[in-house]
PDB file of N, CA and C in Angstrom:
ATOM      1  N   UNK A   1      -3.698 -39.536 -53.781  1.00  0.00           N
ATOM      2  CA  UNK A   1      -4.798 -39.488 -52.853  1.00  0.00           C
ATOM      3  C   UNK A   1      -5.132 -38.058 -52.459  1.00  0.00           C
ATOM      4  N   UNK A   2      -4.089 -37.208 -52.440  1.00  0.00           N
ATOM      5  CA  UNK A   2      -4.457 -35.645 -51.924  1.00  0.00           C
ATOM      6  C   UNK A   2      -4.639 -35.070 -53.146  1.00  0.00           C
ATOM      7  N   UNK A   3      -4.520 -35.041 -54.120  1.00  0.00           N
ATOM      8  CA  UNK A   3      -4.575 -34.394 -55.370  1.00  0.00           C
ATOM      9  C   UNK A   3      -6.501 -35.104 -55.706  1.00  0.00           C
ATOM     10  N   UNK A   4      -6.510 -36.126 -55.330  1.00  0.00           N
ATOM     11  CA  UNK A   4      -8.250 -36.541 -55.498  1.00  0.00           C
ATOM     12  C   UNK A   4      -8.591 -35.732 -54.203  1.00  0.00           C
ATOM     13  N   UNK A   5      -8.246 -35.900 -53.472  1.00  0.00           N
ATOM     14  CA  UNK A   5      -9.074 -34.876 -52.418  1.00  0.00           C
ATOM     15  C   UNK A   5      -9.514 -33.785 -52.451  1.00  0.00           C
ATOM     16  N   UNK A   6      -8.160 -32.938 -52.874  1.00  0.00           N
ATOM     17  CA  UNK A   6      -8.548 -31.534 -53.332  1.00  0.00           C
ATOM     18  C   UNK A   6      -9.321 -31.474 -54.618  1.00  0.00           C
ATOM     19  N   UNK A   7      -9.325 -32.032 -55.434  1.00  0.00           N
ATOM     20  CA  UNK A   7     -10.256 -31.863 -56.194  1.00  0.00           C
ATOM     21  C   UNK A   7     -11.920 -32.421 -56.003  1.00  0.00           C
ATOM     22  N   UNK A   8     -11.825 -32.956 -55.216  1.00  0.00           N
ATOM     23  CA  UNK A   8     -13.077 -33.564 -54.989  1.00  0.00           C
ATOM     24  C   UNK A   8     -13.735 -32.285 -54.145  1.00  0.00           C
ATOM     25  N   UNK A   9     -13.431 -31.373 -53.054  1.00  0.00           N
ATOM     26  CA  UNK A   9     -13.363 -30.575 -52.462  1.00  0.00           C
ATOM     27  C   UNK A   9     -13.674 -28.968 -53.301  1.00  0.00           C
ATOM     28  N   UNK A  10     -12.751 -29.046 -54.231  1.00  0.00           N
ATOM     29  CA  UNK A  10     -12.738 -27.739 -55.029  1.00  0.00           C
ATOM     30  C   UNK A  10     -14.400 -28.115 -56.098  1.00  0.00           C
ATOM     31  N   UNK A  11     -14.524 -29.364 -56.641  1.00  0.00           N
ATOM     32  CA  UNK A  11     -15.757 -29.442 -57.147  1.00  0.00           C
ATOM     33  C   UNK A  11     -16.783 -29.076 -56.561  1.00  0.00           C
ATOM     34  N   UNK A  12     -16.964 -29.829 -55.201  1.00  0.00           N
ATOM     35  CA  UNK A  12     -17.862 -29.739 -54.059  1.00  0.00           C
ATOM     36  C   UNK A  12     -18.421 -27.734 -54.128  1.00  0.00           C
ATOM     37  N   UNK A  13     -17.234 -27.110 -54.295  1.00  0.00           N
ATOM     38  CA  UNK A  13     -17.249 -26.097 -53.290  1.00  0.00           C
ATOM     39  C   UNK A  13     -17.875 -25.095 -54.950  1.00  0.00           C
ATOM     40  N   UNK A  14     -17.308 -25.378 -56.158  1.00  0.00           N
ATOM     41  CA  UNK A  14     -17.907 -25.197 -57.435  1.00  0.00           C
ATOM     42  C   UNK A  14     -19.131 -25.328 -57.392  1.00  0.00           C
ATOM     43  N   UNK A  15     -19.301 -26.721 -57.254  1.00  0.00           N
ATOM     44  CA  UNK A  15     -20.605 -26.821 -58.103  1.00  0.00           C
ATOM     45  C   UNK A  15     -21.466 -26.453 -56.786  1.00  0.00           C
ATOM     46  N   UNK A  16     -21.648 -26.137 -55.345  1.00  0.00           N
ATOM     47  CA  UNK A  16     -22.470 -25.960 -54.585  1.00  0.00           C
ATOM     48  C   UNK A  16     -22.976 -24.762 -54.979  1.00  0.00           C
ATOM     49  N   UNK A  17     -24.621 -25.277 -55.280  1.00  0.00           N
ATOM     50  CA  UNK A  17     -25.570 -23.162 -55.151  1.00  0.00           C
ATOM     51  C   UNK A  17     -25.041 -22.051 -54.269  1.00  0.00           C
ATOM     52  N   UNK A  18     -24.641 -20.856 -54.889  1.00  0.00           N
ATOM     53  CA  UNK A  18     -25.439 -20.004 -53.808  1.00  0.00           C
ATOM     54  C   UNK A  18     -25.838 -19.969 -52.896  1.00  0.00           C
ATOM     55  N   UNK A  19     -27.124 -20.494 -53.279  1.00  0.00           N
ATOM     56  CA  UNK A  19     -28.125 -20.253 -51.659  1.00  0.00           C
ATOM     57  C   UNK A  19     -27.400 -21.452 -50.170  1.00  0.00           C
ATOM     58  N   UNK A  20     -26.965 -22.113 -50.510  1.00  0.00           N
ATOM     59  CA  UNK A  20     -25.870 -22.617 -50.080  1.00  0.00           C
ATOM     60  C   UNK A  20     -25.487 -22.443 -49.206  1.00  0.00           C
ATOM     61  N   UNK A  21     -24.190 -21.371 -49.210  1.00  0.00           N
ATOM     62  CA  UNK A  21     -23.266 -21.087 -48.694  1.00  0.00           C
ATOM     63  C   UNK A  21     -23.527 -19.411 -48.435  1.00  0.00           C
ATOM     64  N   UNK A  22     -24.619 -18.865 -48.277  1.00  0.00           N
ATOM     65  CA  UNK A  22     -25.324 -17.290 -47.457  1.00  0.00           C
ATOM     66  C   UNK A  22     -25.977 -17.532 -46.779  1.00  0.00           C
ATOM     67  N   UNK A  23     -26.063 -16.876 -46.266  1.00  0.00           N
ATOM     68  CA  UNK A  23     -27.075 -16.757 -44.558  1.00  0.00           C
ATOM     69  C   UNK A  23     -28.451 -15.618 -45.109  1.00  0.00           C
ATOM     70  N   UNK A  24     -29.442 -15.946 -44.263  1.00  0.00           N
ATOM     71  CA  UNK A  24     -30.628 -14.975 -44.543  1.00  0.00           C
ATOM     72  C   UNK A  24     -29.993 -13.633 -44.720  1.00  0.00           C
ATOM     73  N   UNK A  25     -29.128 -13.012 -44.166  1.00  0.00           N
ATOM     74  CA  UNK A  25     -28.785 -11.784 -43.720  1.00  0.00           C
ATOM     75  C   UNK A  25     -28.409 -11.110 -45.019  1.00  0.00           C
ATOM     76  N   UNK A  26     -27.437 -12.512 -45.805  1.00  0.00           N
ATOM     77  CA  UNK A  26     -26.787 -12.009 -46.864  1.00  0.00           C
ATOM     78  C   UNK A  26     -28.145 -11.656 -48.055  1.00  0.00           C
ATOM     79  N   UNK A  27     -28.878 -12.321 -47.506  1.00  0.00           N
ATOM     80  CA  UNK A  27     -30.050 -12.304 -48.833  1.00  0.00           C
ATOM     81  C   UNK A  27     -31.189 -11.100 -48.830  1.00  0.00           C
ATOM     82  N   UNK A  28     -31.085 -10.138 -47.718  1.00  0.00           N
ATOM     83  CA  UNK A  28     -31.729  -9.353 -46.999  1.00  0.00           C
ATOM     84  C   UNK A  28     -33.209  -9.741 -46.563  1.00  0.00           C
ATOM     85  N   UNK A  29     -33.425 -10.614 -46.037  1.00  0.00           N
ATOM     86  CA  UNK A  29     -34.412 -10.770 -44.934  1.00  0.00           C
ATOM     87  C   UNK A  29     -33.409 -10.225 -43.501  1.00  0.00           C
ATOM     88  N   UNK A  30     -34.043  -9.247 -43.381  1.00  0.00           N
ATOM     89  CA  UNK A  30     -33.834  -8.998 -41.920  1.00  0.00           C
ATOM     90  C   UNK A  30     -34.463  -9.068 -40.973  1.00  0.00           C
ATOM     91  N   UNK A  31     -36.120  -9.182 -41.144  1.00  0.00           N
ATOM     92  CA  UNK A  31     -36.453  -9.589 -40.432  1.00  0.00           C
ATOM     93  C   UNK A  31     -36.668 -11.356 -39.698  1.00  0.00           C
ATOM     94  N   UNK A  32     -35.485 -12.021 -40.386  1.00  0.00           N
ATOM     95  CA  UNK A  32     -35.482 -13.337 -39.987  1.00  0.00           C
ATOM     96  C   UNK A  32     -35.011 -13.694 -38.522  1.00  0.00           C
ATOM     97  N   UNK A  33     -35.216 -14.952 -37.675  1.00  0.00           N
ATOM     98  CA  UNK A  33     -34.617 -14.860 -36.515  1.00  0.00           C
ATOM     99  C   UNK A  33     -33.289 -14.980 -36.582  1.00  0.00           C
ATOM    100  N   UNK A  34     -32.402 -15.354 -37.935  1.00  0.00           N
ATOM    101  CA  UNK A  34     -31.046 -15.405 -37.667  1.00  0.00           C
ATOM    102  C   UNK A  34     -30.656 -14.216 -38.070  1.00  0.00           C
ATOM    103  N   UNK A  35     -30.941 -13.058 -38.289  1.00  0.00           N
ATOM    104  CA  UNK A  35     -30.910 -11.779 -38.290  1.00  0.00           C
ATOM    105  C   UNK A  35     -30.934 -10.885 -37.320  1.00  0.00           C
ATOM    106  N   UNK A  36     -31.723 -11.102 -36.604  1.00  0.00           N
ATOM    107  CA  UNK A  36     -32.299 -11.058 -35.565  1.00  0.00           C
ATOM    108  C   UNK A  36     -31.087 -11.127 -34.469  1.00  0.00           C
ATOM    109  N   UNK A  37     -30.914 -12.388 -34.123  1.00  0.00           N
ATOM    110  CA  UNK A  37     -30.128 -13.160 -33.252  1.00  0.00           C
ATOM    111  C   UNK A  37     -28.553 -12.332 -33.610  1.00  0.00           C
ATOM    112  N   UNK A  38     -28.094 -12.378 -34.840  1.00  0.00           N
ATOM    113  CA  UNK A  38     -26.657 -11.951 -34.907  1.00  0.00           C
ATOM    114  C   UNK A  38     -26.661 -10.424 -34.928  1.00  0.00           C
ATOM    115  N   UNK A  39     -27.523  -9.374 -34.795  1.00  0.00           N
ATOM    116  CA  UNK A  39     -27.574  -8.129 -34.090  1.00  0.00           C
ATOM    117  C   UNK A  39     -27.535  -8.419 -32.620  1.00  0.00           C
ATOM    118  N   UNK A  40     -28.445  -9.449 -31.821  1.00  0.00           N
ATOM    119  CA  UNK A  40     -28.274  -8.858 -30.581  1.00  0.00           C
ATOM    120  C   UNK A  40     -26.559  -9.611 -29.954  1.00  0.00           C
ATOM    121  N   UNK A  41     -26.322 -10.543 -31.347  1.00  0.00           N
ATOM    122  CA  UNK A  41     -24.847 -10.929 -30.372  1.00  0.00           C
ATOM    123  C   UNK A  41     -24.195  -9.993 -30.335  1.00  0.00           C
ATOM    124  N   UNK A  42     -24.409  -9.024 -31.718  1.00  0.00           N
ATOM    125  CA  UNK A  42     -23.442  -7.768 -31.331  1.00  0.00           C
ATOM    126  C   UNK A  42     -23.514  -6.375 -30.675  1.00  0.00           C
ATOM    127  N   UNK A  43     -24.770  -6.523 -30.110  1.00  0.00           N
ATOM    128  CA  UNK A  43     -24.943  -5.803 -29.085  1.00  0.00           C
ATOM    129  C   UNK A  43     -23.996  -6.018 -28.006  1.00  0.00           C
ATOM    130  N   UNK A  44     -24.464  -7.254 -28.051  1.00  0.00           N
ATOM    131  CA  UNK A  44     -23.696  -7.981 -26.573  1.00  0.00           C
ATOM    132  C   UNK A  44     -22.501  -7.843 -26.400  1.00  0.00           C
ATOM    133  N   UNK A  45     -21.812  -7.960 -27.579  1.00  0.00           N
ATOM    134  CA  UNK A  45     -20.434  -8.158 -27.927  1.00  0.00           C
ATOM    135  C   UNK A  45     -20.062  -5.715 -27.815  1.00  0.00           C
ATOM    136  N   UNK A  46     -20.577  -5.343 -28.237  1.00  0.00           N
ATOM    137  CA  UNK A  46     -20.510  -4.159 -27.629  1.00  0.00           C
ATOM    138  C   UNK A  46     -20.883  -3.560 -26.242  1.00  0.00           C
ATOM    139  N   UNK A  47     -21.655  -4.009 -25.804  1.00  0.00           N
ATOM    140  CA  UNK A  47     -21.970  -3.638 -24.435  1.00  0.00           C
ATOM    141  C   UNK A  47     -20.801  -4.211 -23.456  1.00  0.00           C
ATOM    142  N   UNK A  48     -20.023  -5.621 -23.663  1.00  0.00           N
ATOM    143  CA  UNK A  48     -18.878  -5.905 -22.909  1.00  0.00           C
ATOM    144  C   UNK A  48     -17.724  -5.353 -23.272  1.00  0.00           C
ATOM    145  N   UNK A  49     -17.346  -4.758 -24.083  1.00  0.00           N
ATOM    146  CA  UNK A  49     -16.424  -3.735 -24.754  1.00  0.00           C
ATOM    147  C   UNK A  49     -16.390  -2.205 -24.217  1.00  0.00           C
ATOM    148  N   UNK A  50     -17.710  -1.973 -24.277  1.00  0.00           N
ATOM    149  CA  UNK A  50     -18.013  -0.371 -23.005  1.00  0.00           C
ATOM    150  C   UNK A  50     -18.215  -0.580 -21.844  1.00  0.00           C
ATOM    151  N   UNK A  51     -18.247  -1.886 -21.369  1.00  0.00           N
ATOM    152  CA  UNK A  51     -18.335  -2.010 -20.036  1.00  0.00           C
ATOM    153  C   UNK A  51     -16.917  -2.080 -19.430  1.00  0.00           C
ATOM    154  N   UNK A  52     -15.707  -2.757 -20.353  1.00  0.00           N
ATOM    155  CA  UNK A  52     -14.564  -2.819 -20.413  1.00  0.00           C
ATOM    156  C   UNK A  52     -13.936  -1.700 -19.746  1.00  0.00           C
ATOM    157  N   UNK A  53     -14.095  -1.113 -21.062  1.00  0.00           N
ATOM    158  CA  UNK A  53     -13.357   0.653 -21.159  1.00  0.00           C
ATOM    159  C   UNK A  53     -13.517   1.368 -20.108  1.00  0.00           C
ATOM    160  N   UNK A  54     -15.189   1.646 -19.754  1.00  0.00           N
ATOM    161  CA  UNK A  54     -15.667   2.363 -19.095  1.00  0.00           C
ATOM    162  C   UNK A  54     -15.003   1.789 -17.330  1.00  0.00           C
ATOM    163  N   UNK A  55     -14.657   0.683 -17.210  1.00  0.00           N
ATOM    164  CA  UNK A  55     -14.105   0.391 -15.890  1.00  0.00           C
ATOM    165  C   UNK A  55     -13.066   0.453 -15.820  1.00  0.00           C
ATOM    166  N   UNK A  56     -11.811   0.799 -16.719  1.00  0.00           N
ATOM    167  CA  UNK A  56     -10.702   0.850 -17.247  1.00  0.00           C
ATOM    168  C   UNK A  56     -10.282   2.387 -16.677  1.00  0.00           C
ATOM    169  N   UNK A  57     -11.788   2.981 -17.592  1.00  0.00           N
ATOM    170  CA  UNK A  57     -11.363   4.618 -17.752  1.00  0.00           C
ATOM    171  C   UNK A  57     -11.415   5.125 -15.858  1.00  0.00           C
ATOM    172  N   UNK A  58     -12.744   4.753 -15.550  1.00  0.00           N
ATOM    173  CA  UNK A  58     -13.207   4.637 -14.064  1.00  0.00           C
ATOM    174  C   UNK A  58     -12.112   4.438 -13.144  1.00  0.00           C
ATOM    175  N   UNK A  59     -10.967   3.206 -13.347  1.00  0.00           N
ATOM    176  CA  UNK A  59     -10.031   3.349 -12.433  1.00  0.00           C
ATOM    177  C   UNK A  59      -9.325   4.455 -12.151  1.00  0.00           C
ATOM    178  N   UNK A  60      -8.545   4.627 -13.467  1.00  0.00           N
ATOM    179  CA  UNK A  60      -7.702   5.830 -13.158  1.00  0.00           C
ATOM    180  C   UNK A  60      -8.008   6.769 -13.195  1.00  0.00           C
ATOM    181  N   UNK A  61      -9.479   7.520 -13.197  1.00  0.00           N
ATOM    182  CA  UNK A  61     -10.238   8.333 -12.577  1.00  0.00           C
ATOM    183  C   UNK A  61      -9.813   8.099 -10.801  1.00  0.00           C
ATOM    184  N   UNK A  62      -9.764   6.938 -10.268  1.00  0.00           N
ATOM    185  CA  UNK A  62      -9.939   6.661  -9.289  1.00  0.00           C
ATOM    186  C   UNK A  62      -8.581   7.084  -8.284  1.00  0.00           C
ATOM    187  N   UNK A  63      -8.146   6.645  -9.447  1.00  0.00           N
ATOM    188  CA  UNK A  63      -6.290   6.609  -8.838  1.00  0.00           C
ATOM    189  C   UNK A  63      -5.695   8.194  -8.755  1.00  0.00           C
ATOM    190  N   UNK A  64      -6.593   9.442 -10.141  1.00  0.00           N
ATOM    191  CA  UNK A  64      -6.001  10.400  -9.714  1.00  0.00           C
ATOM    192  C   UNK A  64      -6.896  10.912  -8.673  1.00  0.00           C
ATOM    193  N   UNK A  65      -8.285  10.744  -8.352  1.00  0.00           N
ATOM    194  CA  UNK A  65      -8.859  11.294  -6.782  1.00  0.00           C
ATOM    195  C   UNK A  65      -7.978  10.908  -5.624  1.00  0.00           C
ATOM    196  N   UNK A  66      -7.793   9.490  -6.293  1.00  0.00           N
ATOM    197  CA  UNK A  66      -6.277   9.245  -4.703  1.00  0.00           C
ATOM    198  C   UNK A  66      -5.098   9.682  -4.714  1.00  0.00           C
ATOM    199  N   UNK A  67      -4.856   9.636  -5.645  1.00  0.00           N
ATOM    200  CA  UNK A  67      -3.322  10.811  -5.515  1.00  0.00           C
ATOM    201  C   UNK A  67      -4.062  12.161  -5.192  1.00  0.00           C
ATOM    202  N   UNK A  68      -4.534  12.797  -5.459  1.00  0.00           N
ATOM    203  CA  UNK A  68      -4.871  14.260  -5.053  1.00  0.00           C
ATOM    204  C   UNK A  68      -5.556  14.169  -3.398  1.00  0.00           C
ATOM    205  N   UNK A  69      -6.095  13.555  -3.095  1.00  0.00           N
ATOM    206  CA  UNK A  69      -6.583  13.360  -1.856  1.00  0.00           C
ATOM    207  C   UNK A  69      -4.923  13.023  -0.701  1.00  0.00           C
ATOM    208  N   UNK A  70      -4.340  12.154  -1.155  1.00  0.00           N
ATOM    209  CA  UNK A  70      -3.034  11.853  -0.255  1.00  0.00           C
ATOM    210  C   UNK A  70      -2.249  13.239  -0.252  1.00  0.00           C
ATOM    211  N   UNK A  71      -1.618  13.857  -1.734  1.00  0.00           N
ATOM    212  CA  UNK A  71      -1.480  15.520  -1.833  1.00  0.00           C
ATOM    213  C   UNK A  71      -1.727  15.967  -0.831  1.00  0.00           C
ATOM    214  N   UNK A  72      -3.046  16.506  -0.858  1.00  0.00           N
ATOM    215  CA  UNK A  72      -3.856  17.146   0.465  1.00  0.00           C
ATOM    216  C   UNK A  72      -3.805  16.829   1.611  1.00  0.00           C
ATOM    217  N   UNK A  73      -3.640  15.257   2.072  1.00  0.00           N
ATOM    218  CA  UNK A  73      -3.560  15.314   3.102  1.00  0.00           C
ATOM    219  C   UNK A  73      -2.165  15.742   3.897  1.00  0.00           C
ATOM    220  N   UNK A  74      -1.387  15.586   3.045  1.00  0.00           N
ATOM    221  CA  UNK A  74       0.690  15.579   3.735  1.00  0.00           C
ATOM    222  C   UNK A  74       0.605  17.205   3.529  1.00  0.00           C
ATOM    223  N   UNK A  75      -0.203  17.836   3.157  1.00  0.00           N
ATOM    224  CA  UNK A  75       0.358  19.611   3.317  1.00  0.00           C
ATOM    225  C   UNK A  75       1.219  20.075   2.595  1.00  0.00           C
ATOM    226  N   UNK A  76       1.002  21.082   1.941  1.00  0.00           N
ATOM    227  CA  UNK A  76       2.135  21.917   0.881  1.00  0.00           C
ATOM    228  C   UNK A  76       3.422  21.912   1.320  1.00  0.00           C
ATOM    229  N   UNK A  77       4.209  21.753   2.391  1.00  0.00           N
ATOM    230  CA  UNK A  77       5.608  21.552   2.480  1.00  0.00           C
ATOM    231  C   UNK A  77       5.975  20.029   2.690  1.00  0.00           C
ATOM    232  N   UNK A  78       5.155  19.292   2.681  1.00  0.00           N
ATOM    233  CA  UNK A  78       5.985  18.186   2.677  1.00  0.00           C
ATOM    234  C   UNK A  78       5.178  16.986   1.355  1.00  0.00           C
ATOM    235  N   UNK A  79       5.413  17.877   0.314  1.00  0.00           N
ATOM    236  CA  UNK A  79       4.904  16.915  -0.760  1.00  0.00           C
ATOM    237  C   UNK A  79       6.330  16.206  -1.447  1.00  0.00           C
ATOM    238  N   UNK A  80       6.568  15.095  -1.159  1.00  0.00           N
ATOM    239  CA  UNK A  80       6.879  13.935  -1.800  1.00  0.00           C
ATOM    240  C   UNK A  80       8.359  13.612  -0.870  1.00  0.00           C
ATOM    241  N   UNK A  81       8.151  14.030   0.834  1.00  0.00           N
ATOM    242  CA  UNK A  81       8.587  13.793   1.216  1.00  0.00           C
ATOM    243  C   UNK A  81       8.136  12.993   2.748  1.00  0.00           C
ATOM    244  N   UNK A  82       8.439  11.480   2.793  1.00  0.00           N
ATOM    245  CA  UNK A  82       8.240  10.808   3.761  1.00  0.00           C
ATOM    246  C   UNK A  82       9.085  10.236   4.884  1.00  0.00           C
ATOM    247  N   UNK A  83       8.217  10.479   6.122  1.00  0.00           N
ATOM    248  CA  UNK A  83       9.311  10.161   7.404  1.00  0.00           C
ATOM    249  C   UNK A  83       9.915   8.376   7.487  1.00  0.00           C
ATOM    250  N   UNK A  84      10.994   8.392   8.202  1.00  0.00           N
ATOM    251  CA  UNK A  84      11.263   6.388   7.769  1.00  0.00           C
ATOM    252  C   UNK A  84      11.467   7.048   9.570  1.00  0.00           C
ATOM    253  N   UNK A  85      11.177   6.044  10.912  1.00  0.00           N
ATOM    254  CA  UNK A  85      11.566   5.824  11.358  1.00  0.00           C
ATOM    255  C   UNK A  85      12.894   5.296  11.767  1.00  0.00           C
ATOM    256  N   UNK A  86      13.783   6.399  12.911  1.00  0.00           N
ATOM    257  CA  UNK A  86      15.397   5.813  12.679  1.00  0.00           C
ATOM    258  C   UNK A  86      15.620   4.693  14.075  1.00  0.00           C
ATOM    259  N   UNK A  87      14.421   4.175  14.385  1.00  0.00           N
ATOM    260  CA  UNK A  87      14.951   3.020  15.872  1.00  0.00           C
ATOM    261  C   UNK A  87      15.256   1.962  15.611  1.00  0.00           C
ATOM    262  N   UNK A  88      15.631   1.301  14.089  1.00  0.00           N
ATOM    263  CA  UNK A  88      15.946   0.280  13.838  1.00  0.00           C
ATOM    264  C   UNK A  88      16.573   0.793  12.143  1.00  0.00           C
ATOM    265  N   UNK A  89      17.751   0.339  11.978  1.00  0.00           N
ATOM    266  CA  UNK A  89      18.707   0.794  11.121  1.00  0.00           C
ATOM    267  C   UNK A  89      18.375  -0.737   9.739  1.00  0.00           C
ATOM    268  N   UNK A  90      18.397  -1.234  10.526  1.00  0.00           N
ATOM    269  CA  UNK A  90      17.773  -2.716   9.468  1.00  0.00           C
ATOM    270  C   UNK A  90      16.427  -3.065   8.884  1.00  0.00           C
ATOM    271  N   UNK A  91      15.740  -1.989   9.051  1.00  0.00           N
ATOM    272  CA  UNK A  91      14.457  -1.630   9.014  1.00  0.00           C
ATOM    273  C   UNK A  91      14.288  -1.697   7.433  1.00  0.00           C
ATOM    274  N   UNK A  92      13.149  -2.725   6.773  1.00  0.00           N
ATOM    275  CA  UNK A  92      12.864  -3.462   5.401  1.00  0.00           C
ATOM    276  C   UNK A  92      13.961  -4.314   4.500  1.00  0.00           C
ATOM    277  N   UNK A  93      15.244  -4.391   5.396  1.00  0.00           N
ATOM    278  CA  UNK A  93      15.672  -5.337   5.003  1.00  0.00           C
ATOM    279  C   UNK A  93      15.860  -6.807   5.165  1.00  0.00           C
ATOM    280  N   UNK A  94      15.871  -7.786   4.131  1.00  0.00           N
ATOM    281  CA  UNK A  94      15.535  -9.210   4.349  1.00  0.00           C
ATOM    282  C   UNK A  94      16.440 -10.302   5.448  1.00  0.00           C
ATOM    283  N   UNK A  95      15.813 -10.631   6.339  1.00  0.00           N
ATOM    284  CA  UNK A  95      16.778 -11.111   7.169  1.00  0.00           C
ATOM    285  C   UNK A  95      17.129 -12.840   6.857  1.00  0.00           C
ATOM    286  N   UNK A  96      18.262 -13.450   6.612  1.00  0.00           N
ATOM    287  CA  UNK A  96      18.381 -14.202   5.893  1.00  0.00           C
ATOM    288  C   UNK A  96      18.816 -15.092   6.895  1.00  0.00           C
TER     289      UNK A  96
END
């Protein structure tokens, strides 16, 4: 039964024309509407790809204005050093 199948299949796919199994595009009408249509999907399909990136790239643009802005604000002697309040010794730990 699968050995008739596949062959019934492999004939099918033989003996089918050409024109068949191509699209206008392949045949060069370009100016057809399915020509047409599968440029602007890939517009589309590029424009969400640079819109991607470009908000990607944009963040960490974002992130080093905020690190350099926090920099600036703590003052040249106390860069990458922060105060902890000492009035509670248990202070961020989980109380169970």
């Amino acid at each position: 039964m699968r050995n008739a199948l596949v062959a019934l299949f492999t004939g099918l796919l033989v003996g089918a024309p050409r024109a068949a199994l191509a699209c206008p595009v392949c045949f060069g009408q370009n100016d057809s509407p399915l020509a047409i249509a599968t440029n602007m999907g890939i517009v589309a399909m590029l424009v969400v790809v640079a819109g991607v990136l470009g908000a990607f790239a944009s963040f960490f643009i974002y992130l080093m204005r905020r690190g350099k802005l926090v920099t600036a604000q703590e003052g040249p002697g106390e860069v990458g050093h922060h105060t902890r309040s000492e009035s509670d010794p248990r202070e961020g730990t989980a109380q169970c």
